[in-house]
C-alpha atoms as a PDB file:
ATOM      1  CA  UNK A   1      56.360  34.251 -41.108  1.00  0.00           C
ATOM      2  CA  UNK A   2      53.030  34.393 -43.337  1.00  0.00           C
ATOM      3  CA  UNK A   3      50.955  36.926 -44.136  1.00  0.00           C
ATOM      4  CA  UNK A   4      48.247  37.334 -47.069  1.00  0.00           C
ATOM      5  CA  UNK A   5      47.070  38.850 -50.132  1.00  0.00           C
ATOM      6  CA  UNK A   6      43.614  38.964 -50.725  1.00  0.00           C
ATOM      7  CA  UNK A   7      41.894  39.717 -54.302  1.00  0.00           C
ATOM      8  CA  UNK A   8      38.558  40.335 -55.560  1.00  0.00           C
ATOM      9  CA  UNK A   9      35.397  39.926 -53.469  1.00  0.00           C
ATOM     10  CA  UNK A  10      35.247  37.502 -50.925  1.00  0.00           C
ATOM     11  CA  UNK A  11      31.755  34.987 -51.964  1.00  0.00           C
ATOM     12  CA  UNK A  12      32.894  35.871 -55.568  1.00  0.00           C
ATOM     13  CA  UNK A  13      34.391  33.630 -58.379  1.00  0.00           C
ATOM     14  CA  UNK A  14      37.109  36.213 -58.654  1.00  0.00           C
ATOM     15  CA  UNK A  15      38.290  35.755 -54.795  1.00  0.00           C
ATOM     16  CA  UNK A  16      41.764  34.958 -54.578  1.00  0.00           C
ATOM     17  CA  UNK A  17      43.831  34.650 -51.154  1.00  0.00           C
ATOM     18  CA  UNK A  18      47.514  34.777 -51.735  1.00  0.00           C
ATOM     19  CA  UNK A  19      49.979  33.479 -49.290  1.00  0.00           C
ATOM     20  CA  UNK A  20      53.015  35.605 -48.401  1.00  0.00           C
ATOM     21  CA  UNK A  21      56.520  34.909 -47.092  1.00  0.00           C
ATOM     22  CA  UNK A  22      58.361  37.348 -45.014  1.00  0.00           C
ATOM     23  CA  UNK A  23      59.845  39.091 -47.635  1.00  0.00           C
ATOM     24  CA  UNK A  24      56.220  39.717 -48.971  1.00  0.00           C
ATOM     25  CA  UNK A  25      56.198  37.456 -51.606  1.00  0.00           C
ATOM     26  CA  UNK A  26      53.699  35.682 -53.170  1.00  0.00           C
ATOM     27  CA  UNK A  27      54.344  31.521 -51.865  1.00  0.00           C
ATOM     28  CA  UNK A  28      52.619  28.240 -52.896  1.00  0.00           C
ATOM     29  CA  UNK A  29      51.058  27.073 -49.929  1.00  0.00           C
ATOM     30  CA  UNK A  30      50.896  23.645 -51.881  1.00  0.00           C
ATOM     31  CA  UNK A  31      54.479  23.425 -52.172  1.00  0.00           C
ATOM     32  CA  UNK A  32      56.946  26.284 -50.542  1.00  0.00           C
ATOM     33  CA  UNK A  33      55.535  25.862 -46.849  1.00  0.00           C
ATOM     34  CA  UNK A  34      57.306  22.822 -45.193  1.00  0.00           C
ATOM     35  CA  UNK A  35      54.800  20.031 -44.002  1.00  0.00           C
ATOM     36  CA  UNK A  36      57.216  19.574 -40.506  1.00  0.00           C
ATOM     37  CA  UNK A  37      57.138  22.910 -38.337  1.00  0.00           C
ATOM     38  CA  UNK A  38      59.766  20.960 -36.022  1.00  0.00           C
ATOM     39  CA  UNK A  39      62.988  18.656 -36.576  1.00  0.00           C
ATOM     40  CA  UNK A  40      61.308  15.626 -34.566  1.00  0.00           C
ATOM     41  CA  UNK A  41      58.364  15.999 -37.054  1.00  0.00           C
ATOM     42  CA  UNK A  42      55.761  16.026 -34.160  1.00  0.00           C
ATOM     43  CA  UNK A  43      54.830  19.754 -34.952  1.00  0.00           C
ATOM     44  CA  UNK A  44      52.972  19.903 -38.440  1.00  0.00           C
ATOM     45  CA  UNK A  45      51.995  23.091 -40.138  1.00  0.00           C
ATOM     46  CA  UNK A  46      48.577  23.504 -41.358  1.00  0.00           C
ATOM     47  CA  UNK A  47      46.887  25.814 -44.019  1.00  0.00           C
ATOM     48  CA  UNK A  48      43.627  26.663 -43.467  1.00  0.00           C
ATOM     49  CA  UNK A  49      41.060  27.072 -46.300  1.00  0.00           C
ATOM     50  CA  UNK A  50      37.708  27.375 -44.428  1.00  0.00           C
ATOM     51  CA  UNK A  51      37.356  28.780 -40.712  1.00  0.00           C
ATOM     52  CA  UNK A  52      34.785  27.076 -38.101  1.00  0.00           C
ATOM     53  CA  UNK A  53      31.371  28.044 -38.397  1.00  0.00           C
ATOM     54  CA  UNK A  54      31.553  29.302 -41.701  1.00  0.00           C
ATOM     55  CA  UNK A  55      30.096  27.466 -45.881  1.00  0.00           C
ATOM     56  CA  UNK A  56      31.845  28.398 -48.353  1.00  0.00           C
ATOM     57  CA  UNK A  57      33.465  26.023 -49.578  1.00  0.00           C
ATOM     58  CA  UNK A  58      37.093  27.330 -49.995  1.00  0.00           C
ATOM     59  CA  UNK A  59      39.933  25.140 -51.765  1.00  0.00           C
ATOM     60  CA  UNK A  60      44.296  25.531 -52.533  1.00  0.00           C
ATOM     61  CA  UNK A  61      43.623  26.360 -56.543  1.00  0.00           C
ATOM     62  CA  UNK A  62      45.940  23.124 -57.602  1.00  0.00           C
ATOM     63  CA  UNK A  63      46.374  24.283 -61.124  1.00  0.00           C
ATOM     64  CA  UNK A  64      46.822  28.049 -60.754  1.00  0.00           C
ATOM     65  CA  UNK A  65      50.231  29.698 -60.228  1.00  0.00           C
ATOM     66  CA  UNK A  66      50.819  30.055 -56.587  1.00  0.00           C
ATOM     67  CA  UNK A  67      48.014  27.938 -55.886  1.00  0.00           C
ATOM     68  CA  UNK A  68      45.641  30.713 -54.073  1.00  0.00           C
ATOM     69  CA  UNK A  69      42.841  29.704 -51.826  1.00  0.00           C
ATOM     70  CA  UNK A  70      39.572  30.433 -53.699  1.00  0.00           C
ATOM     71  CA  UNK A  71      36.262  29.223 -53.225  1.00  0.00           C
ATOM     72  CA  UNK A  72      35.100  26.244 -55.316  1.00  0.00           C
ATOM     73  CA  UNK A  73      32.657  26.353 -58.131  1.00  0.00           C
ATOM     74  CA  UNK A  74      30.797  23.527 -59.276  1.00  0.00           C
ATOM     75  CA  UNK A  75      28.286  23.589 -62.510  1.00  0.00           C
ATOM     76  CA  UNK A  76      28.585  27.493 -62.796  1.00  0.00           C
ATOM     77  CA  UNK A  77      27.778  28.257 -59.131  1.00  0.00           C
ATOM     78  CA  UNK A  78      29.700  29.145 -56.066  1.00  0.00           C
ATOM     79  CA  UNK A  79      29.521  26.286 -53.463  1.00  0.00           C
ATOM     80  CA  UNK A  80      28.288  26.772 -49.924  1.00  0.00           C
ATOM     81  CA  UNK A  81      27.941  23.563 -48.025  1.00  0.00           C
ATOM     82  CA  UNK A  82      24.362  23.665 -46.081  1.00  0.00           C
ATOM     83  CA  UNK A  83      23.567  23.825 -42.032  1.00  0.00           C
ATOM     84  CA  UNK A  84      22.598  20.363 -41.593  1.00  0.00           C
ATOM     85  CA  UNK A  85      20.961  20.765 -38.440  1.00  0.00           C
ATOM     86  CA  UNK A  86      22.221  21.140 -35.965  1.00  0.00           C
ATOM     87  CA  UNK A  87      26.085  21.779 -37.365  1.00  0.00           C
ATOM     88  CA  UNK A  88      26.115  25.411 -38.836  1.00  0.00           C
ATOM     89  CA  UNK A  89      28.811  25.037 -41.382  1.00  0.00           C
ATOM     90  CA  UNK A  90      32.077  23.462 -40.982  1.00  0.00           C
ATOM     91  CA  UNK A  91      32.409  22.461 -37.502  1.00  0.00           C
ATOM     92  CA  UNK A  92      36.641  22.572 -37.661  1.00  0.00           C
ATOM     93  CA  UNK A  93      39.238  24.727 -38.682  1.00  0.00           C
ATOM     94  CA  UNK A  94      39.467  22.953 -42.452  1.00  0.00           C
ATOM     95  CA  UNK A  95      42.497  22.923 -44.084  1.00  0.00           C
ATOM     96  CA  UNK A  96      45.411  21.011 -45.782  1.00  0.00           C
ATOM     97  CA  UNK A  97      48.863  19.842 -44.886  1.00  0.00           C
ATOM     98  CA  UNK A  98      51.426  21.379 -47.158  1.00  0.00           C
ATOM     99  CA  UNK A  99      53.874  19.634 -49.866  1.00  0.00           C
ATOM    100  CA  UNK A 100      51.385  16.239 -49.458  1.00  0.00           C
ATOM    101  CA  UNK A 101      49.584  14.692 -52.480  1.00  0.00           C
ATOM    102  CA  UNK A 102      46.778  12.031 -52.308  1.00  0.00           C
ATOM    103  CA  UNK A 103      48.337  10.339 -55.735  1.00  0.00           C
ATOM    104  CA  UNK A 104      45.866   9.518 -58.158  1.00  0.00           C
ATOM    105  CA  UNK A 105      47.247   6.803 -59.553  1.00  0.00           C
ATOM    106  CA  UNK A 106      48.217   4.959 -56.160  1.00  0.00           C
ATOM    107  CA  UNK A 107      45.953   2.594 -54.458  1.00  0.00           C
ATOM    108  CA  UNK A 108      45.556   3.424 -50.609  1.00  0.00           C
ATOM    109  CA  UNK A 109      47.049   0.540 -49.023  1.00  0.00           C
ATOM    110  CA  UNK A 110      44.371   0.566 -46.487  1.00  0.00           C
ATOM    111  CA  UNK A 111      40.906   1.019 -48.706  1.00  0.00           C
ATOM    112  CA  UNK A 112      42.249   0.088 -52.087  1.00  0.00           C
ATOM    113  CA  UNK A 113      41.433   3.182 -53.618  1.00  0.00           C
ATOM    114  CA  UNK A 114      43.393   5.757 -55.502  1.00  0.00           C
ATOM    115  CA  UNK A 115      43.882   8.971 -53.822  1.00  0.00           C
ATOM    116  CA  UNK A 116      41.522  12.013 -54.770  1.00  0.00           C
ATOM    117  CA  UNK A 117      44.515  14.570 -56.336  1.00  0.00           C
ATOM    118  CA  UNK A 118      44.305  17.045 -53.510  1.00  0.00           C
ATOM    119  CA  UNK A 119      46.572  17.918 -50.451  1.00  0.00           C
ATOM    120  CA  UNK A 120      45.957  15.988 -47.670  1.00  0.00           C
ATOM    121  CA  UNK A 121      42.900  17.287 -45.294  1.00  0.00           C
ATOM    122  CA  UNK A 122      43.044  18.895 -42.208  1.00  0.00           C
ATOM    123  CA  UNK A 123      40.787  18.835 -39.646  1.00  0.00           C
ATOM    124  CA  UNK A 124      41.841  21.535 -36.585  1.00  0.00           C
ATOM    125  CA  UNK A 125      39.612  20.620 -33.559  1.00  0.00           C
ATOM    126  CA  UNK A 126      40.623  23.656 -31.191  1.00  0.00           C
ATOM    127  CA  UNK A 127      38.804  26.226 -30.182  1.00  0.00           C
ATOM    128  CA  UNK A 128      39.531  29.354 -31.978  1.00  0.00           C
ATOM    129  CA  UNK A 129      38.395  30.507 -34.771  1.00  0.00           C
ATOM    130  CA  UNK A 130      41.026  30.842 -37.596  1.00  0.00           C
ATOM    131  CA  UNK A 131      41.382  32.865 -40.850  1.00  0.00           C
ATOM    132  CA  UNK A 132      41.385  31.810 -44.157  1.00  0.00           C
ATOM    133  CA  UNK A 133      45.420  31.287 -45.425  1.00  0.00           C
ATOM    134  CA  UNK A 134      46.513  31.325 -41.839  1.00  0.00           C
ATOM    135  CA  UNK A 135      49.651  28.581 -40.960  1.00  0.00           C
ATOM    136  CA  UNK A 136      48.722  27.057 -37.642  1.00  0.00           C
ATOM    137  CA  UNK A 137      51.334  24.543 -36.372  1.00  0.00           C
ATOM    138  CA  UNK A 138      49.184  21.430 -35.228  1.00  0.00           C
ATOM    139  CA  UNK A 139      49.977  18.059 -34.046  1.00  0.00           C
ATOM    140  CA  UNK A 140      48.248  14.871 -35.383  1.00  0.00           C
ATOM    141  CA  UNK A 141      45.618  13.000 -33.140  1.00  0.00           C
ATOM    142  CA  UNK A 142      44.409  10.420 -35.714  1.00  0.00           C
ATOM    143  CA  UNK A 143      42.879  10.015 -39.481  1.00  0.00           C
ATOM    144  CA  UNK A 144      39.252   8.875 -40.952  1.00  0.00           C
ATOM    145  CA  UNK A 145      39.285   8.071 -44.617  1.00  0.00           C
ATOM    146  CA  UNK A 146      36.345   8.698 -46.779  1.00  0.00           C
ATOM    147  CA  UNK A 147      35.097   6.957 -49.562  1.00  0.00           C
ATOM    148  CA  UNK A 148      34.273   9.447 -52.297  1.00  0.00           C
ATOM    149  CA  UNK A 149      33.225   8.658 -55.980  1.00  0.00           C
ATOM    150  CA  UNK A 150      35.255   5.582 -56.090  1.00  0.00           C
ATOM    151  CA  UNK A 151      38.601   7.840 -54.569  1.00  0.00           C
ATOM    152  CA  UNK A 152      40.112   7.872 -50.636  1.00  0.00           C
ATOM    153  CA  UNK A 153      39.411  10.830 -49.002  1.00  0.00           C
ATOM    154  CA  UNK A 154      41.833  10.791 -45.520  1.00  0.00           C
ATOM    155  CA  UNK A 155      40.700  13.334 -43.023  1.00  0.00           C
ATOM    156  CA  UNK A 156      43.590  13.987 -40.584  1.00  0.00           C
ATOM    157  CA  UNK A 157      42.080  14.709 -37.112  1.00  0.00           C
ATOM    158  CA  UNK A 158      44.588  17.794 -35.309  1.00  0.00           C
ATOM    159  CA  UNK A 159      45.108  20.350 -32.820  1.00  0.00           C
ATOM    160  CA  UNK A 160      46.626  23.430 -32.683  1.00  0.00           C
ATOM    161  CA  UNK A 161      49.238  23.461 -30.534  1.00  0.00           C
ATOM    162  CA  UNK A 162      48.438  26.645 -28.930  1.00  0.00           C
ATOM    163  CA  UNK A 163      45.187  25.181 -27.643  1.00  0.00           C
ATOM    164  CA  UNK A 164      44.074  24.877 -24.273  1.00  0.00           C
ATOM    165  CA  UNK A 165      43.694  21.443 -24.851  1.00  0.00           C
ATOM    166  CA  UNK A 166      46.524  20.212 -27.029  1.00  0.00           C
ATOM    167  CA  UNK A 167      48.667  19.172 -23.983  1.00  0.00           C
ATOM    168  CA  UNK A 168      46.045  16.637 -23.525  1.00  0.00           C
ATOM    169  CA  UNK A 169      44.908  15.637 -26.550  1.00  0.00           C
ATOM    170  CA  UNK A 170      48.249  12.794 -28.168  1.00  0.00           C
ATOM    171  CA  UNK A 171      45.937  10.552 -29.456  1.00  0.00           C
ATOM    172  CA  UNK A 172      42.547   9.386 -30.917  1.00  0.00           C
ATOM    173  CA  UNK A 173      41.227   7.895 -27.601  1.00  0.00           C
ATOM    174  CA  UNK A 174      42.145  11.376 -25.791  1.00  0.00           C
ATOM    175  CA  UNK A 175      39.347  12.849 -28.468  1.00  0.00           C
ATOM    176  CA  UNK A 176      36.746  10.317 -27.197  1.00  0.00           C
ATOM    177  CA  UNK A 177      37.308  10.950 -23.951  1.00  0.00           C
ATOM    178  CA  UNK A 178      37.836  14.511 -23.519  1.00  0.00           C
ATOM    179  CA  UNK A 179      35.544  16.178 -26.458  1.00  0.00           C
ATOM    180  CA  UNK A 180      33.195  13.462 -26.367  1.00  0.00           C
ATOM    181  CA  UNK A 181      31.060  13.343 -29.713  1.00  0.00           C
ATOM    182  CA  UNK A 182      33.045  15.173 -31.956  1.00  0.00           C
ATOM    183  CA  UNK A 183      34.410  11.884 -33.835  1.00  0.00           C
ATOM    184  CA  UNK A 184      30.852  10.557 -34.386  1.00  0.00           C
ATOM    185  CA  UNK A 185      29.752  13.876 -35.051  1.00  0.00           C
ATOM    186  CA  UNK A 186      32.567  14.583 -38.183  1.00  0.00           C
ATOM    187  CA  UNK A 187      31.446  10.947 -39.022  1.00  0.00           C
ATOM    188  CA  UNK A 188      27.754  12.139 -39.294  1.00  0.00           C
ATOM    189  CA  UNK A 189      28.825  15.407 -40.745  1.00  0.00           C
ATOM    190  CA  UNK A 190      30.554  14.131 -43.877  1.00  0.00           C
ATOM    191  CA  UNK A 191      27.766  11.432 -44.461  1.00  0.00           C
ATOM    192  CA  UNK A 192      25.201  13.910 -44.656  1.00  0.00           C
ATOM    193  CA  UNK A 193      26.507  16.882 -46.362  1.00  0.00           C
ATOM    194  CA  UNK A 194      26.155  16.114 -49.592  1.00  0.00           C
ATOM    195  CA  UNK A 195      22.494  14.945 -49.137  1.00  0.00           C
ATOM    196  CA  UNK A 196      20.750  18.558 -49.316  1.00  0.00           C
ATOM    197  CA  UNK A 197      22.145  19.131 -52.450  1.00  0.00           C
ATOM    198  CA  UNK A 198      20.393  16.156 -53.604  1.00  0.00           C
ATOM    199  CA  UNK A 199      23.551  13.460 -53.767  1.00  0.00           C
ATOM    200  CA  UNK A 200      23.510  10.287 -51.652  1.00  0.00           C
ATOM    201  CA  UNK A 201      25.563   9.889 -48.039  1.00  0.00           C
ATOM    202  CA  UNK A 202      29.380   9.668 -48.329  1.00  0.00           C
ATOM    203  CA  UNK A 203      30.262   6.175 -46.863  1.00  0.00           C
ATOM    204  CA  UNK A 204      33.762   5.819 -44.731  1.00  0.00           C
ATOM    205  CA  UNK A 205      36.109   3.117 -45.241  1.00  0.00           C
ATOM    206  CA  UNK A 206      36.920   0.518 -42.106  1.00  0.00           C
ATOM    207  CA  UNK A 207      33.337   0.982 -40.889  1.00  0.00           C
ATOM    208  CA  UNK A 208      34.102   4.766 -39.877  1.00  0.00           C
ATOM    209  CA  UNK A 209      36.751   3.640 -37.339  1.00  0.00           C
ATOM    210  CA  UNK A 210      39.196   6.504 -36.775  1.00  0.00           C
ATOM    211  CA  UNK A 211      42.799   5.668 -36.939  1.00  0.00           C
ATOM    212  CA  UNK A 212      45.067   6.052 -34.591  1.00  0.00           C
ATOM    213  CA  UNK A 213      48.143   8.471 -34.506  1.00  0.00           C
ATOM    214  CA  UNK A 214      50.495   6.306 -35.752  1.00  0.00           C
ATOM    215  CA  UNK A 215      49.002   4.844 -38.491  1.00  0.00           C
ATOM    216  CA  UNK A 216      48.129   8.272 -39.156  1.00  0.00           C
ATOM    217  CA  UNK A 217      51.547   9.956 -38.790  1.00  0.00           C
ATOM    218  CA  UNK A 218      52.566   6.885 -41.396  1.00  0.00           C
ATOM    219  CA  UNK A 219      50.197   7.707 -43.815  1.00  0.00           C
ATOM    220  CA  UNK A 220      51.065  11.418 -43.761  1.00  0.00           C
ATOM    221  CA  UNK A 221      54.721  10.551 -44.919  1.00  0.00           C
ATOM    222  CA  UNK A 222      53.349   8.537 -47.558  1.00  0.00           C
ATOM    223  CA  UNK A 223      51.880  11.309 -49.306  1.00  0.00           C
ATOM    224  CA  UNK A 224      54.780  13.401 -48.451  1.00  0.00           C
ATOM    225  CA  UNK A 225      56.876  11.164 -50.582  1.00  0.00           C
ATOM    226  CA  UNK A 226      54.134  11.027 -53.192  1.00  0.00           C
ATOM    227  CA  UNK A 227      54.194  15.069 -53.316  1.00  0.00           C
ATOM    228  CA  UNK A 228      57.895  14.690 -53.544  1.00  0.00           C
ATOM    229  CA  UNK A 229      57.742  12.472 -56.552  1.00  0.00           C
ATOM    230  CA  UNK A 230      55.275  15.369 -57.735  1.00  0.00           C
ATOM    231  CA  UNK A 231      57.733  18.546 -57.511  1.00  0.00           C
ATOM    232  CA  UNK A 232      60.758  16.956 -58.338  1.00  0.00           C
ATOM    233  CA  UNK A 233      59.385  15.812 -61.654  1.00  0.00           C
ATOM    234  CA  UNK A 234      59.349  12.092 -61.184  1.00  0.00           C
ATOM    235  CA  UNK A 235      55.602  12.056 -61.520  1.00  0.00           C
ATOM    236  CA  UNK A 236      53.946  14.154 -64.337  1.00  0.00           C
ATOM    237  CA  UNK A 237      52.428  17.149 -63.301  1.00  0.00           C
ATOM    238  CA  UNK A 238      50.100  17.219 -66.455  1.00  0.00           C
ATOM    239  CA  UNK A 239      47.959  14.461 -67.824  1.00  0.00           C
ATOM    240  CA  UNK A 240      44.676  13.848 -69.356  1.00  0.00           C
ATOM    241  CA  UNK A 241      43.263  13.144 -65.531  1.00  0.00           C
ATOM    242  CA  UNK A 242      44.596  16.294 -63.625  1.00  0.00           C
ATOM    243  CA  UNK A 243      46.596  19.309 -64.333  1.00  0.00           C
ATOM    244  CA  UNK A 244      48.748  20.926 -61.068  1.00  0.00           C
ATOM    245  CA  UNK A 245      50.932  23.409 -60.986  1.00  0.00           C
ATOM    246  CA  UNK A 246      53.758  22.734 -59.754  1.00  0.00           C
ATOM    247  CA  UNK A 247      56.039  26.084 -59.797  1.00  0.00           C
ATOM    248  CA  UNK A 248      57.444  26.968 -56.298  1.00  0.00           C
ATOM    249  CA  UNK A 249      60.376  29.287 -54.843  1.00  0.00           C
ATOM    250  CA  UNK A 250      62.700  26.148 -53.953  1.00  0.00           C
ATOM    251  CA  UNK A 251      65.654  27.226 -56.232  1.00  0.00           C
ATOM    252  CA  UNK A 252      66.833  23.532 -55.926  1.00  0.00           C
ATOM    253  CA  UNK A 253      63.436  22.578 -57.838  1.00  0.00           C
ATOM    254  CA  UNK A 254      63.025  22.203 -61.481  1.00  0.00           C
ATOM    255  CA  UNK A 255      60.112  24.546 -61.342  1.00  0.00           C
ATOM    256  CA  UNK A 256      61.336  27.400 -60.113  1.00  0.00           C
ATOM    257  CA  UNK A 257      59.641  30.625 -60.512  1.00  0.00           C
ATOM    258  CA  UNK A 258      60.488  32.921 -63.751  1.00  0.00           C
ATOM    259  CA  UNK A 259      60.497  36.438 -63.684  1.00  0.00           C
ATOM    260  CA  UNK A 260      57.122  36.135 -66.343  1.00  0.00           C
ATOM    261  CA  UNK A 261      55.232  34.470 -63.804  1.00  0.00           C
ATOM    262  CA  UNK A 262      56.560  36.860 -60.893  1.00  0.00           C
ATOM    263  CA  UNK A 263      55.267  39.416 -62.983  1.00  0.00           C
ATOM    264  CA  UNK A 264      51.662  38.268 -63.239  1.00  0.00           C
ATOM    265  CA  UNK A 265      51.519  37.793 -58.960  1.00  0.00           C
ATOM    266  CA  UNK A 266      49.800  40.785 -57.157  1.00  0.00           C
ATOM    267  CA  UNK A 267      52.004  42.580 -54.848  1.00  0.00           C
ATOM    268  CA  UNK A 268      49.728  43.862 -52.045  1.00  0.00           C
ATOM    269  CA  UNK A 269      45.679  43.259 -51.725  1.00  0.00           C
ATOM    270  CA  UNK A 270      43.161  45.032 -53.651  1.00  0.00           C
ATOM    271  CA  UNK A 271      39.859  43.428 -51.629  1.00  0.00           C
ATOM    272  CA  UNK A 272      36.585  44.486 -52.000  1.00  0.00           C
ATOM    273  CA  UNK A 273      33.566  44.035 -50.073  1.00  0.00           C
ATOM    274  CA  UNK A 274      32.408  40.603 -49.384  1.00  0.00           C
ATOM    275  CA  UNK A 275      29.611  39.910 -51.811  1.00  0.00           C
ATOM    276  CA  UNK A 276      26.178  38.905 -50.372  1.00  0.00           C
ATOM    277  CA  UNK A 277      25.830  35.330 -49.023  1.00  0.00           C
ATOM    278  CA  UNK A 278      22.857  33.372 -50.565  1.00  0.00           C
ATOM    279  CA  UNK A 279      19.979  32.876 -48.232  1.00  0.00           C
ATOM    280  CA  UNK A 280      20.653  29.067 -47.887  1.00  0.00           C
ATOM    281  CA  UNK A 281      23.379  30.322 -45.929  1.00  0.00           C
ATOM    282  CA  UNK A 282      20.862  30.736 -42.928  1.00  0.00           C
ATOM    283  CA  UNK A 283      18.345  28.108 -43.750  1.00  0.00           C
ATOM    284  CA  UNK A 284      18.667  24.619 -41.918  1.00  0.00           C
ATOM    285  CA  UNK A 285      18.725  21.243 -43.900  1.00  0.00           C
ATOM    286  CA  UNK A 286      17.210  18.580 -41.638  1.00  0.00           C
ATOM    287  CA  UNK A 287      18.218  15.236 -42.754  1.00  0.00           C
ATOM    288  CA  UNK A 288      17.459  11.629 -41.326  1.00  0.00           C
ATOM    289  CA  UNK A 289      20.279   9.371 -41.404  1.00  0.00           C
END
């Protein structure tokens, strides 16, 4: 049903990946692309900003129209997260669960925290390789929530459905015991990320414990509700703490598309090269944790 639209140079401020319906026009993957791919809401569709085995650090644009994927920049410079030995990259499929909202000005029930202002996070376990702006349909396996700079952070543990392994894999335990390591290892990974760069380790709440698939299938229609609040208008979309933008193709929202935005939208790709990757890109970062 999706397709995409990519402009400018990929490793460049000025990359921009569109998402396309099947009529070929531009969508909001924040908003148009339903969170449930099936009626018994056991089949989720994912977005995916960053493929496996790949740093730059690529992000749903909350406050531009059509919220494109494009990679983040932080004090003037494009952000590549570091190969902290021995992970090379992200070691998922990274993305974000549609038409969710981690509320800013809600405490998590669970950490007390507010939520960080993003889409919910995706983690896609499997074993492909996926694109950037692809949908995958996943189903949840459990949730770890991160503690970062005083906000909650969930990471939603998932599987695509099409994977070799999904018709094992129902719950958290089924990740300990059949891909043993990779809970402690996206435990170690997000503690240690930051700390090449010079930051201190990101702490978890509930002592790193991963939830279960309940409690995180619970959580996930929390911030459904919360991005509901969000498009319908209930909630502000602008204030002095974040700015999204909220326009969609849903003609039963208030923020509906106009025919000045539609004009501003590109209509097929004009990609260029990739720019060059910085060298860090192939240096290791050994830290001791």
């Amino acid at each position: 049903m999706y397709s995409t639209v990519q402009v400018g140079a990929k490793y460049s401020e000025g990359y921009r990946c569109y998402i396309s319906n099947d009529q070929g026009q531009p969508i909001s993957p924040f908003h148009d692309i339903p969170l449930y791919a099936s009626e018994d809401k056991k089949v989720l569709n994912m977005v995916v900003e960053i493929p496996r085995n790949s740093n730059a650090k690529l992000e749903v644009s909350k406050d531009e129209l059509m919220n494109p994927i494009k990679q983040d920049v932080k004090k003037g410079k494009l952000r590549f997260v570091k190969n902290c030995f021995p992970y090379a990259g992200y070691i998922w499929n990274y993305g974000a669960f549609p038409q969710t909202w981690e509320s800013p000005m809600v405490a998590d029930e669970g950490t007390g925290l507010p939520g960080d202002n993003d889409p919910i996070d995706v983690l896609e376990i499997g074993g492909s390789i996926a694109k950037i702006g692809e949908v995958k349909q996943v189903k949840v396996l459990g949730a770890m929530a991160m503690l970062d700079e005083g906000e909650t952070d969930w990471k939603i543990l998932a599987i695509d459905i099409n994977d070799p392994l999904a018709e094992k894999l129902n719950d958290i335990d089924d990740v300990e015991a059949l891909c043993p390591g990779m809970i402690e290892a996206t435990r170690r990974w997000f503690r240690i990320y930051k700390v090449p760069d010079g930051k201190p380790m990101n702490i978890f709440a509930f002592n790193g414990e991963a939830k279960d698939r309940a409690y995180s299938e619970h959580l996930i229609e929390k911030v459904h509700q919360m991005w509901k609040d969000l498009i319908t208008g209930k909630v502000p979309a602008q204030t002095e703490k974040y700015n999204i933008s909220v326009t969609n193709r849903a003609s039963t929202s208030p923020f509906t598309i106009r025919k000045e935005e539609e004009a501003l939208l590109p209509s097929q790709s004009s990609s260029l090269s990739d720019a060059p990757l910085p060298e860090s890109v192939n240096e290791w970062a050994y830290v001791r944790d």
